[in-house]
Protein backbone atom coordinates (compact mmCIF):
# COMPACT_ATOMS: atom_id res chain seq x y z
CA UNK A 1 0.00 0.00 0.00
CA UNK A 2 1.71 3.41 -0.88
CA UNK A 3 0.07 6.81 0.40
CA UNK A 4 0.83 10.14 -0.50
CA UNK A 5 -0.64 13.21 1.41
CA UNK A 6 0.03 16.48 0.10
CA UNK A 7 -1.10 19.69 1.56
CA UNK A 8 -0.63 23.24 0.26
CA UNK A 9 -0.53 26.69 2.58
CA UNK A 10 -0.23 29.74 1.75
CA UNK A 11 -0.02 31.15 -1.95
CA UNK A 12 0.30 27.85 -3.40
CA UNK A 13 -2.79 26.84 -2.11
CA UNK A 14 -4.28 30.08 -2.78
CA UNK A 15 -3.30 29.04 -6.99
CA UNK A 16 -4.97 25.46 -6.55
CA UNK A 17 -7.86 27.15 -5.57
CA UNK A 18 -8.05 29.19 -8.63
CA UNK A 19 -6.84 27.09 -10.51
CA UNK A 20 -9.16 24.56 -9.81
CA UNK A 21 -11.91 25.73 -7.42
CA UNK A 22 -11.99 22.22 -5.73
CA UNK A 23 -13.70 22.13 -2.82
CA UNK A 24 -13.51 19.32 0.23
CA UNK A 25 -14.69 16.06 -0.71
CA UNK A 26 -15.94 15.54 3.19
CA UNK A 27 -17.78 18.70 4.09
CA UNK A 28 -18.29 20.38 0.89
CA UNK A 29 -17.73 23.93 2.06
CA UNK A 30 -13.56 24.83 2.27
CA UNK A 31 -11.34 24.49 -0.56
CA UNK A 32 -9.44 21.60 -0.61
CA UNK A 33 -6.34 21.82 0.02
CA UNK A 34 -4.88 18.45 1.14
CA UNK A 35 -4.82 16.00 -1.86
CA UNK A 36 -4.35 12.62 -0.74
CA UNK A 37 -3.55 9.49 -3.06
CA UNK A 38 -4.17 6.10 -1.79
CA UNK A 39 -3.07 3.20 -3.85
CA UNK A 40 -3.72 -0.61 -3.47
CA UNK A 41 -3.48 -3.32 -5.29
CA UNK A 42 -3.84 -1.17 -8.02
CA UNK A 43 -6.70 0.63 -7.41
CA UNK A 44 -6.39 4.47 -6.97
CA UNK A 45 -8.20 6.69 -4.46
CA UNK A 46 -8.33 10.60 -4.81
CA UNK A 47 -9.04 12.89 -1.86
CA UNK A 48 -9.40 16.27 -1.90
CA UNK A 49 -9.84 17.82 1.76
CA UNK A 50 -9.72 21.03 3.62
CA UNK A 51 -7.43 21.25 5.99
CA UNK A 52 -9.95 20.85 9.00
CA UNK A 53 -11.17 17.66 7.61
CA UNK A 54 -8.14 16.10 6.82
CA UNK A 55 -6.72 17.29 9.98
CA UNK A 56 -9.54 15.36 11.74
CA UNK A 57 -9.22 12.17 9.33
CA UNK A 58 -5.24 12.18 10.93
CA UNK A 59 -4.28 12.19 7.41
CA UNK A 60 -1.27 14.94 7.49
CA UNK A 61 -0.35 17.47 10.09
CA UNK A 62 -0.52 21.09 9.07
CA UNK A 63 2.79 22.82 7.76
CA UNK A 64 2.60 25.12 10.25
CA UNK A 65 3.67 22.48 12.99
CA UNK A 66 6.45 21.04 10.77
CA UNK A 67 8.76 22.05 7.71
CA UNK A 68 10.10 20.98 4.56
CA UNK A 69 13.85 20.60 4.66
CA UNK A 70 15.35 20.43 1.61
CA UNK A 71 18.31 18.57 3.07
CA UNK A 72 16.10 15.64 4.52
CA UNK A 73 14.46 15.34 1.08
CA UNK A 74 18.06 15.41 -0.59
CA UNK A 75 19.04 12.93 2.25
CA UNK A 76 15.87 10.64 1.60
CA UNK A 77 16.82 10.01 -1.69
CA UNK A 78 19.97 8.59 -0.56
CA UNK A 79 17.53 5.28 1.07
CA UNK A 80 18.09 2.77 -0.89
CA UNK A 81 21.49 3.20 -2.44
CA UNK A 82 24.10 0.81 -2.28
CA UNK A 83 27.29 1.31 -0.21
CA UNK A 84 29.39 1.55 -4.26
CA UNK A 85 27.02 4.05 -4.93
CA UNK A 86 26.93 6.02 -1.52
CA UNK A 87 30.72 5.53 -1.96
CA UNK A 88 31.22 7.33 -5.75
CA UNK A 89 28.88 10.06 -4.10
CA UNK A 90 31.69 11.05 -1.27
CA UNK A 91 34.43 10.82 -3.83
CA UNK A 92 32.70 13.25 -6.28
CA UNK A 93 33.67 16.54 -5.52
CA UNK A 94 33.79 20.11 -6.90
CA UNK A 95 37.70 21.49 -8.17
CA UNK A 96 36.96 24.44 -7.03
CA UNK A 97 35.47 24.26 -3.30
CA UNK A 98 36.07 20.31 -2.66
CA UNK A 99 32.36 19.98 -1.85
CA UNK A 100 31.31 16.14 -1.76
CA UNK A 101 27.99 15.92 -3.68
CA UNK A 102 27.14 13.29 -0.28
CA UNK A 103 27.90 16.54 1.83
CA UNK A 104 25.54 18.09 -0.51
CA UNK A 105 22.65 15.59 -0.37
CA UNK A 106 23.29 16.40 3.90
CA UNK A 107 23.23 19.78 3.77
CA UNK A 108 20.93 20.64 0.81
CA UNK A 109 23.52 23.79 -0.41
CA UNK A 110 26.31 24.45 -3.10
CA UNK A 111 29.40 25.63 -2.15
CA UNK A 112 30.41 27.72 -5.03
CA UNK A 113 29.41 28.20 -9.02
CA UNK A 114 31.75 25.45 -9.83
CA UNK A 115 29.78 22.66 -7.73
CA UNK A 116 26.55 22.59 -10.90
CA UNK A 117 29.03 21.68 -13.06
CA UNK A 118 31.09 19.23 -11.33
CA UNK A 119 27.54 17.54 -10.05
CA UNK A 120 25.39 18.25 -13.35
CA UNK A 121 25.14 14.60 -13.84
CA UNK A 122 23.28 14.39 -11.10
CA UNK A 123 22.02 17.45 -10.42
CA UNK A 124 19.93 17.47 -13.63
CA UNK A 125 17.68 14.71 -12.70
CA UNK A 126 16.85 16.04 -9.00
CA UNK A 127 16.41 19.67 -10.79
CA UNK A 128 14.10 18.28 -13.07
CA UNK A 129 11.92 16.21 -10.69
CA UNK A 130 11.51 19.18 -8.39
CA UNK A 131 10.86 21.61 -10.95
CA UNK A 132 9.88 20.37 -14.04
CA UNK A 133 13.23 21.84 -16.09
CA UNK A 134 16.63 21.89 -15.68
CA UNK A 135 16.64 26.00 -16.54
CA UNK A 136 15.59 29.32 -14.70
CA UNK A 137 13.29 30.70 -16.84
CA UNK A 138 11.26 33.50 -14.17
CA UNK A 139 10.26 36.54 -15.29
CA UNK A 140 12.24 38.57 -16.59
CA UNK A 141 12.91 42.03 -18.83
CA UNK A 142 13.37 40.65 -22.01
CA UNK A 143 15.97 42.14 -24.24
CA UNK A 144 15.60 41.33 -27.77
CA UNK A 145 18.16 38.78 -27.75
CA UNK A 146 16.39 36.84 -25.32
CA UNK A 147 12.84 37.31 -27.22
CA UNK A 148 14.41 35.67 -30.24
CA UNK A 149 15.75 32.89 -27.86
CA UNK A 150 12.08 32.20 -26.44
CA UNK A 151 11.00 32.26 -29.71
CA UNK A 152 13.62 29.20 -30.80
CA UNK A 153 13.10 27.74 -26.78
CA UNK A 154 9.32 27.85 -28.06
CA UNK A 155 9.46 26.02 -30.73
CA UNK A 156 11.53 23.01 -29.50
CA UNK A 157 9.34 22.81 -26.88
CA UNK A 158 6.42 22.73 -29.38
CA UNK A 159 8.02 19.46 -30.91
CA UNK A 160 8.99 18.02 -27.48
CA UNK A 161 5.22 18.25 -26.66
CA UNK A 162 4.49 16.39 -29.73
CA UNK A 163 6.57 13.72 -29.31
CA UNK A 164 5.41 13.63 -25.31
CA UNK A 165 1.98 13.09 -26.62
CA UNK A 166 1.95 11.03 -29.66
CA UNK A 167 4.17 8.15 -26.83
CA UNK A 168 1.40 8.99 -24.39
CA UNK A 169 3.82 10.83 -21.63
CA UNK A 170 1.37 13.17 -20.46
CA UNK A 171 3.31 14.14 -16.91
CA UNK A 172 5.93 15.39 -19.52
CA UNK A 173 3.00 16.77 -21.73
CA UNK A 174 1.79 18.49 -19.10
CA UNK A 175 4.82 20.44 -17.44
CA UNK A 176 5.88 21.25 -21.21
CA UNK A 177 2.56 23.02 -22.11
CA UNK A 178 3.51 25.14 -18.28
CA UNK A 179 6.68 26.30 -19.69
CA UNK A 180 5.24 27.01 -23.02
CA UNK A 181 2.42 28.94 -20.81
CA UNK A 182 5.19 30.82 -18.79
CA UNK A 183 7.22 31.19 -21.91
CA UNK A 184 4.01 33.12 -23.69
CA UNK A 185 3.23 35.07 -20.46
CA UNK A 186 6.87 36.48 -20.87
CA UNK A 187 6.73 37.38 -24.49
CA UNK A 188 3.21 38.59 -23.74
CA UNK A 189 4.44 40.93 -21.00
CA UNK A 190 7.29 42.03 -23.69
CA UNK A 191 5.15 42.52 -26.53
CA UNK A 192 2.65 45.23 -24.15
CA UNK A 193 6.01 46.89 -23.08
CA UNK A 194 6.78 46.87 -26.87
CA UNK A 195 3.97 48.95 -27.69
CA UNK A 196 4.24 51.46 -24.34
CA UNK A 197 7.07 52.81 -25.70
């Protein structure tokens, strides 16, 4: 049996609400902001709770009384390796600063520019489970360099999206059509500025 309770505070769970104007599956009156995933033997259960109700189910305990550390969720991912692999993870290090990427995964911070590089390898798949890309792309002022490059970013992603559907990938699909969406917004905001000047 594997469960996965997720709650969301603050802005984020201001977003889902807007986003998707859910409201608790229980009492039918808060928006839900504790999504909990039950699977066994295959079958799949959805909740979608307020905090109050899934507070009184005992399903999670509100952020407030505990916090996400990104060095326990670095260190997590460690469970499960073998001692060769937890072993190639000490003796990885940065040139510059000597950082082990296994004192990374402890402490959950870089210690210089050089460490992305020297840890890319490894980096790049945590990056892109946590946040969907392996590049910053907030919002920025876009100089008209950059528009062009958004243009050409757009239009790889366009194909990557293609080929995500047509082999059925939709998690991929999905966070894809967000960066094309942020991408847009960006260009959007550059095109009004564009025309205030």
């Amino acid at each position: 049996m594997h469960r996965v309770p997720i709650e969301c505070s603050g802005w984020w769970a201001e977003k889902l609400r807007r986003a998707n104007n859910l409201l608790c599956d229980s009492c039918k009156k808060r928006v839900a902001t504790v999504h909990y995933t039950e699977v066994v033997g295959g079958n799949v259960t959805d909740l979608h709770l307020c905090a109050e109700c899934a507070d009184r189910k005992g399903l999670v305990k509100p952020l407030s009384k505990s916090k996400f550390v990104v060095a326990d969720f670095l260190a997590g991912l460690a469970e499960g390796l073998d001692a060769d692999e937890l072993e190639k993870e000490t003796q990885i290090r940065c040139k510059t600063c000597n950082l082990s990427y296994a004192e990374f995964r402890r402490g959950g911070k870089l210690g210089c520019a050089d460490c992305y590089p020297s840890f890319a390898g490894r980096l790049d798949p945590l990056l892109r489970r946590i946040h969907g890309s392996t590049r910053h792309a907030g919002k920025l002022i876009l100089k008209t360099g950059a528009k062009a490059e958004l243009k050409r970013e757009l239009a790889g992603i366009q194909k990557r999206l293609e080929a995500a559907i047509r082999d059925e990938n939709f998690e991929d699909a999905a966070s894809l059509r967000d960066r094309m969406r942020a991408i847009h917004e960006s260009l959007g905001s550059k095109d009004t500025d564009d025309a205030k000047s």
